[in-house]
Protein backbone atom coordinates (compact mmCIF):
# COMPACT_ATOMS: atom_id res chain seq x y z
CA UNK A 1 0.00 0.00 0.00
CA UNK A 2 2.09 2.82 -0.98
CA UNK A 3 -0.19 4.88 -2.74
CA UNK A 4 -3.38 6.79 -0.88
CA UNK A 5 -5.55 4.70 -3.95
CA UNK A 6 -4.20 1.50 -2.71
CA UNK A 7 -4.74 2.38 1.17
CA UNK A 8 -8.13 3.58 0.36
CA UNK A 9 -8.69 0.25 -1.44
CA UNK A 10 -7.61 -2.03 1.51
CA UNK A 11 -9.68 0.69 4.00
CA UNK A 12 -13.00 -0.37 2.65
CA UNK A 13 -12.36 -4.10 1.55
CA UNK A 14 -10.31 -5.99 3.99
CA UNK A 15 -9.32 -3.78 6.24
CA UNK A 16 -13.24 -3.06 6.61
CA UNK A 17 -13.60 -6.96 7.24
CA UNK A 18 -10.88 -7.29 10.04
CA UNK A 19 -13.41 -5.88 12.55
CA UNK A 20 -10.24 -4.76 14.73
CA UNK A 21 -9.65 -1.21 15.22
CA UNK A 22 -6.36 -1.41 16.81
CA UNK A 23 -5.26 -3.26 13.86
CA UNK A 24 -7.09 -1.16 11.09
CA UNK A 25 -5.19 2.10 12.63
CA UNK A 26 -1.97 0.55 12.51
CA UNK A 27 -1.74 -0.53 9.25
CA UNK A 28 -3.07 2.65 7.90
CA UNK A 29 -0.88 4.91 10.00
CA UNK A 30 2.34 2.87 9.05
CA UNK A 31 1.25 2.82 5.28
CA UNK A 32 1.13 6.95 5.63
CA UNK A 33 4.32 6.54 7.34
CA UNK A 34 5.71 4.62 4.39
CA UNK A 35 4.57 7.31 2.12
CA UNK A 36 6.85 9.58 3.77
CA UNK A 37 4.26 11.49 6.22
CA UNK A 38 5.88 12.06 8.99
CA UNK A 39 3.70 11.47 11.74
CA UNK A 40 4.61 11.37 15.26
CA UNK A 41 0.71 10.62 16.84
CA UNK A 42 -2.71 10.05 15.82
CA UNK A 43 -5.62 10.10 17.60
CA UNK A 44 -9.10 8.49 16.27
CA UNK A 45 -12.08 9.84 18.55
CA UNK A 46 -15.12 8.16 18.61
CA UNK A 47 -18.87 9.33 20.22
CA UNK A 48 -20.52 6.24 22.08
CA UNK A 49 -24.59 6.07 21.64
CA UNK A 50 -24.63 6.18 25.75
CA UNK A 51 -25.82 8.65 28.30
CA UNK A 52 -22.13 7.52 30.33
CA UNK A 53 -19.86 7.32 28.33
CA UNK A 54 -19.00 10.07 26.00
CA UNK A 55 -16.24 8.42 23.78
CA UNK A 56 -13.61 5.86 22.95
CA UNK A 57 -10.65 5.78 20.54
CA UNK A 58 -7.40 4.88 19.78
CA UNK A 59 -4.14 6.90 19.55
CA UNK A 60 -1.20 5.12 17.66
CA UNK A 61 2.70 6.67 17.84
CA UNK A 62 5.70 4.77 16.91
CA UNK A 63 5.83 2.24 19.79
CA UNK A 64 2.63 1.16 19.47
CA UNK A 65 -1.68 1.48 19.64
CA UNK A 66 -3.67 1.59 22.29
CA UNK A 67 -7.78 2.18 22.81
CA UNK A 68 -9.18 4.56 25.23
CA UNK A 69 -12.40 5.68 27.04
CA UNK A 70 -13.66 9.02 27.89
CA UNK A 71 -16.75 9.85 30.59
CA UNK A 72 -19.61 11.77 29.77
CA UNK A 73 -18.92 14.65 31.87
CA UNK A 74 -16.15 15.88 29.67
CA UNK A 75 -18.34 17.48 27.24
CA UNK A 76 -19.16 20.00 29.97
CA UNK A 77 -15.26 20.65 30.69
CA UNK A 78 -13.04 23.53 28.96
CA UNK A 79 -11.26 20.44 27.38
CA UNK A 80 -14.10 20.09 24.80
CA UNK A 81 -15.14 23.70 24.78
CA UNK A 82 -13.16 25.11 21.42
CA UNK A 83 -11.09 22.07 21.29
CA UNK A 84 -9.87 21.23 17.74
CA UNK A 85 -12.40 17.93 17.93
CA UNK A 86 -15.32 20.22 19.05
CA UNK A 87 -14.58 22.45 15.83
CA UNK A 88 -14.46 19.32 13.39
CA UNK A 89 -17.38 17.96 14.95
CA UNK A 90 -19.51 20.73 15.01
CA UNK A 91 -18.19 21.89 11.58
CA UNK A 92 -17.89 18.68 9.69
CA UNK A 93 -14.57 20.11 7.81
CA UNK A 94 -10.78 20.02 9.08
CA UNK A 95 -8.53 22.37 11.23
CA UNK A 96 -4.61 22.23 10.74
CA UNK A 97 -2.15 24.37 13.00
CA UNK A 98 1.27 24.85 12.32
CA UNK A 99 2.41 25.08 15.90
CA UNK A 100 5.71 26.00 15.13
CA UNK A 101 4.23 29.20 14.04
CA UNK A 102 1.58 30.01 16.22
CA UNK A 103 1.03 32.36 19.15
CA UNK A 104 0.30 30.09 22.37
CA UNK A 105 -0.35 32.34 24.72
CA UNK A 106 -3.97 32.70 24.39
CA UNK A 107 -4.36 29.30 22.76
CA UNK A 108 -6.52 26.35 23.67
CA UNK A 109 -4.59 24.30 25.96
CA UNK A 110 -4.57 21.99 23.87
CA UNK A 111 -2.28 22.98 21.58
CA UNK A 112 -0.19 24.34 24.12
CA UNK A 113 0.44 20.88 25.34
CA UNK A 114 1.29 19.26 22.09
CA UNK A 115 3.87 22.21 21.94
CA UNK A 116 5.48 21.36 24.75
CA UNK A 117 5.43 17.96 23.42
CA UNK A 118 7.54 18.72 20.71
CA UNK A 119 4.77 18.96 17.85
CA UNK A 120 5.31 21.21 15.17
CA UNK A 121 1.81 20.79 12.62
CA UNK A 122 -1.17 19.25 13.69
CA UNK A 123 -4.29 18.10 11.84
CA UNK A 124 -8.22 17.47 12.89
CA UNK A 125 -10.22 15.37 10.49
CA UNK A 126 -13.47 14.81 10.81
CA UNK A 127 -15.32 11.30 9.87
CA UNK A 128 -18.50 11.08 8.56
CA UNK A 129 -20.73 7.98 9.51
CA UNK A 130 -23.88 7.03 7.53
CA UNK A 131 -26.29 7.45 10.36
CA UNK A 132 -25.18 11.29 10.81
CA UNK A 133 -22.56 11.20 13.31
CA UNK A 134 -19.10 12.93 13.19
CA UNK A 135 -16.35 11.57 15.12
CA UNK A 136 -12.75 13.67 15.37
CA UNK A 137 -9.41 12.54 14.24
CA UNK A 138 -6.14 14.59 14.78
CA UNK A 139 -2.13 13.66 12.55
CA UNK A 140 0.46 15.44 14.49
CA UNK A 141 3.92 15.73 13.80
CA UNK A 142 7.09 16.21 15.56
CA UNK A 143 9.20 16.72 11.82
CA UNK A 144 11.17 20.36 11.91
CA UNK A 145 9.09 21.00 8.70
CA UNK A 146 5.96 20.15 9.38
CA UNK A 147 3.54 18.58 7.12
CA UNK A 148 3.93 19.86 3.62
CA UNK A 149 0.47 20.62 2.20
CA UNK A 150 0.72 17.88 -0.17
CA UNK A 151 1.01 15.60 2.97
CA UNK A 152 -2.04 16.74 3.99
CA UNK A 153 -4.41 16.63 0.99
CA UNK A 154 -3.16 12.83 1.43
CA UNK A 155 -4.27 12.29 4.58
CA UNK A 156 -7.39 14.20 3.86
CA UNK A 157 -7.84 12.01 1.12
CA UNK A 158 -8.59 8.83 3.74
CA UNK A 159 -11.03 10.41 5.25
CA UNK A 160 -14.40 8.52 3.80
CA UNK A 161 -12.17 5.23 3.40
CA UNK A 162 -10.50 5.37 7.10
CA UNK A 163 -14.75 6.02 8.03
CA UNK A 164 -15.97 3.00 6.22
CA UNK A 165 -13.57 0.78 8.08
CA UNK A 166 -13.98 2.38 11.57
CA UNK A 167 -17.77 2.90 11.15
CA UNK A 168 -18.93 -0.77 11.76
CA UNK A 169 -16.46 -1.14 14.69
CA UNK A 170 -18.01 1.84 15.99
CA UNK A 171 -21.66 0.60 15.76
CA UNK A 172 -20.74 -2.87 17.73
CA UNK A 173 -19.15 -1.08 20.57
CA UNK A 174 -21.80 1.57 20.70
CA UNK A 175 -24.44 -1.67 20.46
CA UNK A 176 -22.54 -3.05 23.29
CA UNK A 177 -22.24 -0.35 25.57
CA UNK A 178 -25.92 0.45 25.75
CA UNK A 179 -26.88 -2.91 26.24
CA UNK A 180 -24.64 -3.08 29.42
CA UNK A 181 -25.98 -0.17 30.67
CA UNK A 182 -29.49 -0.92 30.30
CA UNK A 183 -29.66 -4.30 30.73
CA UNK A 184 -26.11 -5.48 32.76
CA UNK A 185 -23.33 -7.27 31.56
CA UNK A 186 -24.69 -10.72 31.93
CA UNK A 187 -27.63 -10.07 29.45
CA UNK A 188 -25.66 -8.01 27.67
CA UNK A 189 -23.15 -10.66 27.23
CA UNK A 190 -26.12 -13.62 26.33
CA UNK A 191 -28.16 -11.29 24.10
CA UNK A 192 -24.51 -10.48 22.35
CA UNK A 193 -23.80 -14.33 21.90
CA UNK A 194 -27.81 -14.33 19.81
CA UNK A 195 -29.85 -15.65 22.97
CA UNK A 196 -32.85 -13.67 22.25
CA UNK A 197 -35.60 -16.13 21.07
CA UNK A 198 -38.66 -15.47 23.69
CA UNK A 199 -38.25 -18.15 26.14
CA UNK A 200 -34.54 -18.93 25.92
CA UNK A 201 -32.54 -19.29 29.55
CA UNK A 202 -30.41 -20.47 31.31
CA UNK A 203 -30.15 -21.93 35.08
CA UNK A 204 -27.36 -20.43 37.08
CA UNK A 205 -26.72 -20.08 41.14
CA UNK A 206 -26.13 -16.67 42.44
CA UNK A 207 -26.30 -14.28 45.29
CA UNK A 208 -29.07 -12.07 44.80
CA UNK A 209 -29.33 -8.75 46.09
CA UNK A 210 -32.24 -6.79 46.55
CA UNK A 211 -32.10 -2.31 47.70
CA UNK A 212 -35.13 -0.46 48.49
CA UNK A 213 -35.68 3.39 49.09
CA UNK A 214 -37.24 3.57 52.49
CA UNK A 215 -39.51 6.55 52.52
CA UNK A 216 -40.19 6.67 49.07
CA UNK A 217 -43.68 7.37 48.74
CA UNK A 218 -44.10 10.00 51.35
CA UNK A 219 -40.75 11.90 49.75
CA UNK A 220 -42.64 11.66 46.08
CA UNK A 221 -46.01 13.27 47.89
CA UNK A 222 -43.69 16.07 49.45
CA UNK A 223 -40.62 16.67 47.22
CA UNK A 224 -40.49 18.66 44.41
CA UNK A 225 -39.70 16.63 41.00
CA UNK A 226 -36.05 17.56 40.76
CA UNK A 227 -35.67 16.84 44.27
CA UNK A 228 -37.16 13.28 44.03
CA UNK A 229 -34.97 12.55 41.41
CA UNK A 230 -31.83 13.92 42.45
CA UNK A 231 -32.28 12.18 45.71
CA UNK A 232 -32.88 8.47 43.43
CA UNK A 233 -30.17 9.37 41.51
CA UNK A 234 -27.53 9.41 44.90
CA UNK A 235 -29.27 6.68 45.79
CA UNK A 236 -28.84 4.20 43.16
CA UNK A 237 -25.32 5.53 42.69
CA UNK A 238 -24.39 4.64 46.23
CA UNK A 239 -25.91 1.02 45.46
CA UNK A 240 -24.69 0.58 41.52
CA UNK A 241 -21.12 1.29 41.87
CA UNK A 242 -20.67 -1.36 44.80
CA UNK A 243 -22.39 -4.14 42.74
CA UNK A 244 -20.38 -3.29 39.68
CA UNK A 245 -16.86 -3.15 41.67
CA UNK A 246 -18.20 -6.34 42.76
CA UNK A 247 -18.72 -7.74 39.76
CA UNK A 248 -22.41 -7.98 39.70
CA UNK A 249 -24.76 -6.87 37.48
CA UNK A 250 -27.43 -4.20 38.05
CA UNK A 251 -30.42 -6.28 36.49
CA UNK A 252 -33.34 -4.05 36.88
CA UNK A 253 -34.82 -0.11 38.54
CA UNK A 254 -38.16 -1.05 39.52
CA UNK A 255 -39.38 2.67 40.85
CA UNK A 256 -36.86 2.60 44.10
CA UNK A 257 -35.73 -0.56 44.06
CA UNK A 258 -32.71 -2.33 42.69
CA UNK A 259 -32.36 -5.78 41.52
CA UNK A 260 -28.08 -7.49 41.13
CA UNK A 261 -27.22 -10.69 40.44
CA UNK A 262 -23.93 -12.01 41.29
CA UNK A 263 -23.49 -15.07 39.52
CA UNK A 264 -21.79 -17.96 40.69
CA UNK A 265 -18.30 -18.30 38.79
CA UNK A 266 -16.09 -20.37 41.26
CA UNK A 267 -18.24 -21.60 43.99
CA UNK A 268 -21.30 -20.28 46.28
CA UNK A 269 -18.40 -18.38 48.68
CA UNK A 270 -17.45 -16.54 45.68
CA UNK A 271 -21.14 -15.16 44.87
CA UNK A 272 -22.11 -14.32 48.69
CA UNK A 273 -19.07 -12.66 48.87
CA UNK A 274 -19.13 -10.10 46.48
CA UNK A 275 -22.87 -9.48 47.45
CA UNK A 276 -22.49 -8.98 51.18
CA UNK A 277 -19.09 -6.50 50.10
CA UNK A 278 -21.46 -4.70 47.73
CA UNK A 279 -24.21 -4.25 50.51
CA UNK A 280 -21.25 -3.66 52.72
CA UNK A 281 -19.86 -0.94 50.83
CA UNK A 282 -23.61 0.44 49.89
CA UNK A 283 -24.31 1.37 53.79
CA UNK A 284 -20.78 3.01 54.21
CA UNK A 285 -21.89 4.81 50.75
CA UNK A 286 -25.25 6.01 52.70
CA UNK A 287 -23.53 6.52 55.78
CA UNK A 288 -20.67 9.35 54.71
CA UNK A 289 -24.01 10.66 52.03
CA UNK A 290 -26.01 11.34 56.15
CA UNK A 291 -22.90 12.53 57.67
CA UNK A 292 -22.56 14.73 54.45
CA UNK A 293 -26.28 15.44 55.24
CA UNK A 294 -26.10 16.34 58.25
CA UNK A 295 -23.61 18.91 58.14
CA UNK A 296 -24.93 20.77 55.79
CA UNK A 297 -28.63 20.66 57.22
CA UNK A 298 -29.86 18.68 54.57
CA UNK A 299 -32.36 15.61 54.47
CA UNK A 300 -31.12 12.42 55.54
CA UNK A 301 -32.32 9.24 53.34
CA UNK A 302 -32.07 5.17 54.43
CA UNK A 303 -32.43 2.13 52.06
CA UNK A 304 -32.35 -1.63 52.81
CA UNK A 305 -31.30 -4.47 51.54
CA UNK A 306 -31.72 -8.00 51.38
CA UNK A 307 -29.89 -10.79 49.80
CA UNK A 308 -30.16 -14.76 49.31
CA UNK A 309 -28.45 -16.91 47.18
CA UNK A 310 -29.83 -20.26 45.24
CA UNK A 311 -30.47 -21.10 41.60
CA UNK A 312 -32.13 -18.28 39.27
CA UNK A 313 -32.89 -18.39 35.62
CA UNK A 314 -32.07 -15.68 33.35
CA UNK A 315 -34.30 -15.58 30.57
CA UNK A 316 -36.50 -13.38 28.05
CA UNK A 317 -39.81 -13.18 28.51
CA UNK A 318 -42.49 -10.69 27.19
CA UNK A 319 -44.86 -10.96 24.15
CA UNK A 320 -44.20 -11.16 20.33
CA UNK A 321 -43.90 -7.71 20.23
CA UNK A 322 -41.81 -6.81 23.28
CA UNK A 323 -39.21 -8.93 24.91
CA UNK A 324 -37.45 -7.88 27.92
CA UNK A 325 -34.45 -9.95 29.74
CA UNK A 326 -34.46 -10.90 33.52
CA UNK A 327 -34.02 -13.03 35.97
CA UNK A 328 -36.78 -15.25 37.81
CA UNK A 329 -36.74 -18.00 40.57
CA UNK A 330 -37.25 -18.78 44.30
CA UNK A 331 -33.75 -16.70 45.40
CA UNK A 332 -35.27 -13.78 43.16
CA UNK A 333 -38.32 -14.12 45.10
CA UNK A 334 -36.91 -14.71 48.76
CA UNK A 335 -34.43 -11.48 48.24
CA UNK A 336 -37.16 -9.30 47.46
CA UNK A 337 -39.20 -10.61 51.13
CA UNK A 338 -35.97 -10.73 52.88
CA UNK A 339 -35.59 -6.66 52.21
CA UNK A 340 -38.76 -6.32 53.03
CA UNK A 341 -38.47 -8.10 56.75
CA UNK A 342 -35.71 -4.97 57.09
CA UNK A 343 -38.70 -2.86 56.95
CA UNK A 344 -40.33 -4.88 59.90
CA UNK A 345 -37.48 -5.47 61.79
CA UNK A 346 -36.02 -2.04 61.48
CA UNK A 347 -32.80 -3.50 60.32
CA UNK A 348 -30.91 -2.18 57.62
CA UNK A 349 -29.34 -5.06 55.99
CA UNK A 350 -30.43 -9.11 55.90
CA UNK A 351 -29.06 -11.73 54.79
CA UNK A 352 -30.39 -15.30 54.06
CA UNK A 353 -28.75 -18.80 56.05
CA UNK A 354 -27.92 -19.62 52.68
CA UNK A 355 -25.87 -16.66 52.38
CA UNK A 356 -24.77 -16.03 55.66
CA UNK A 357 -23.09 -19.44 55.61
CA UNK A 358 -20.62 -18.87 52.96
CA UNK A 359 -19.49 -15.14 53.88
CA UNK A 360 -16.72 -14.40 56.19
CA UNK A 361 -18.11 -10.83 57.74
CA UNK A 362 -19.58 -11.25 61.47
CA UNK A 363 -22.90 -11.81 61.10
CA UNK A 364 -25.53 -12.22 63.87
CA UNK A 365 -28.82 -15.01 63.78
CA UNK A 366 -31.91 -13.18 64.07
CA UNK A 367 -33.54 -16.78 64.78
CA UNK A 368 -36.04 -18.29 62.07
CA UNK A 369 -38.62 -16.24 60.20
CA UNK A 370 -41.56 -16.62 57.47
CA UNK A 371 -41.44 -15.39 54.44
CA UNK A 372 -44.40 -15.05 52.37
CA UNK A 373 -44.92 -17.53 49.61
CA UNK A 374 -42.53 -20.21 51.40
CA UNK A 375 -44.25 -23.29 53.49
CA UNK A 376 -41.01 -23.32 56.38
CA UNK A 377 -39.12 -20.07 57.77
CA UNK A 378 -36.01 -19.85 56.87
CA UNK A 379 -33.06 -18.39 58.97
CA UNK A 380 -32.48 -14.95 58.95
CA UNK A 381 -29.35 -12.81 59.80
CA UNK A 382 -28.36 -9.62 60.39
CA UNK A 383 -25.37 -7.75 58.64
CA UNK A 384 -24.36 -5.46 61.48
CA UNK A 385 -23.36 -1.97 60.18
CA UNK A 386 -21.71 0.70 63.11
CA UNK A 387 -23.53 3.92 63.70
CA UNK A 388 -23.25 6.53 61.24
């Protein structure tokens, strides 16, 4: 490939088909390479389709590629803000600086940065994908020179071809990420691998882990809208980022609940484990959120949670029209009653016999209790948290 024809060429035919964008950016950066550009970085941006995360991409130099994620919030940051990627994307046309020329001192800092880097011309691309979207791409270059402008009309003249071989890679990982985030990366994973007849499951054992909003319905009678749902929203985060760090998957938001299932991957110790450290680091979450409260004469919240552990099937169930993926079964069931029993008990955190007995935190028997839709109580024990 040592003309821009013949990269073009491989860009949309095989290089479309390898479906592997660290690959794909290689080979076309060391082509241009061979064609005497002389780069010294380049930097592929790519928007996700999700609410949290913003973008991915890969930056290749010399010694090698690498991929990289960016969070949502930095759209809101001066980084964005009149960045050379917010003027491609908002412009769909390209932005070259020749550093080595430039006044810095009231520059965007990113160019400042690359100049202190050593960069003497730099390039923003955009690409243009089929459903509308723009993603950024920058070429910079270390060379005393520069890019010549003959360098970049070549580079320019990838710009559709590097697209159409990026594009689908783009449109799997975007496909990917919302499904995680809606749905949890079990189901994200078994809908990925084409489980999505109506009917189709599986039969797995996990710990199952059941938060609920104490307080709810009063607050949503007597709380303003935004209030209500900024409130959820520090809620479920104090919850969601335990399970995840755990390693469990946020299943479902049923109103103020939260439904996570940590399957079993090495053994039942493994599952009720990572369930009773989520719930574990949940209540430290809501405890520093009161103290937080507290201070600054703001509303204190509590939540409970219950957990059991047995066999569950993940499945899809719905009608021919709508399918939705969950997970059903007696520990499903139990978890939910177990949080519940909080409620009554005026306990904060409760764990099943069949939980308790795998875990290695202190836990105290609350003796045997009944839970509705079981013929035998079942023992019941209390995850002891210190006062807040």
């Amino acid at each position: 490939m040592q003309t821009i024809d013949a990269l073009n060429g491989w860009l949309i035919s095989d290089g479309r088909l390898l479906g592997d964008e660290i690959q794909i950016v290689s080979t076309y950066c060391e082509s241009l390479q061979r064609m005497g550009i002389p780069l010294s970085r380049v930097r592929i941006g790519q928007r996700y389709s999700n609410p949290l995360i913003s973008a991915w991409g890969i930056i290749w130099a010399p010694e090698g590629t690498q991929t990289y994620t960016v969070d949502a919030g930095i759209l809101d940051t001066q980084a964005w803000r009149g960045s050379p990627f917010e003027h491609v994307v908002a412009t769909r046309s390209s932005l070259r600086k020749r550093l080595m020329d430039m006044d810095l001192s009231d520059a965007h800092s990113v160019y400042v940065e690359l100049a202190e880097n050593g960069v003497t011309d730099f390039l923003a691309m955009p690409l243009e994908y089929g459903d509308g979207a723009v993603q950024g791409t920058s070429f910079s270059t270390t060379g005393p020179d520069g890019f010549t402008d003959a360098q970049v009309a070549m580079i320019e003249d990838t710009r559709h071809a590097l697209a159409s071989a990026l594009e689908p890679i783009a449109m799997r990982k975007s496909q990917v990420s919302l499904l995680q985030t809606y749905l949890g990366d079990g189901p994200a994973r078994e809908i990925g691998q084409g489980h999505i007849r109506r009917g189709e499951h599986k039969t797995v054992s996990a710990a199952i882990l059941f938060a609920d909003l104490r307080g709810f319905t009063a607050k949503s009678e007597t709380w303003t809208e935004a209030r209500l749902l900024e409130v959820m929203g520090d809620y479920f985060e104090m919850v969601v980022g335990p399970v995840q760090d755990a390693g469990g998957d946020v299943l479902k938001f049923m109103g103020d609940g939260v439904l996570a299932v940590f399957e079993e991957k090495t053994g039942a110790a493994q599952a009720c484990e990572a369930a009773v450290s989520a719930a574990s680091r949940s209540m430290g979450n809501l405890q520093e959120y009161n103290a937080a409260r507290r201070r600054d004469g703001g509303e204190e919240i509590a939540f409970v949670i219950g957990v059991d552990f047995g066999e569950v099937t993940f499945g899809n169930i719905g009608s021919s029209g709508r399918l939705d993926f969950t997970v059903v079964g007696p520990a499903v069931n139990v978890a939910a009653r177990v949080q519940g029993l909080c409620k009554e008990k005026d306990e904060t955190c409760l764990l099943t016999a069949d939980v308790a007995r795998h875990v290695s935190a202190q836990v105290e028997a609350l003796g045997d209790h009944a839970i509705r839709g079981l013929d035998h109580e079942i023992g019941i024990f209390r995850l002891p948290f210190p006062d807040g």
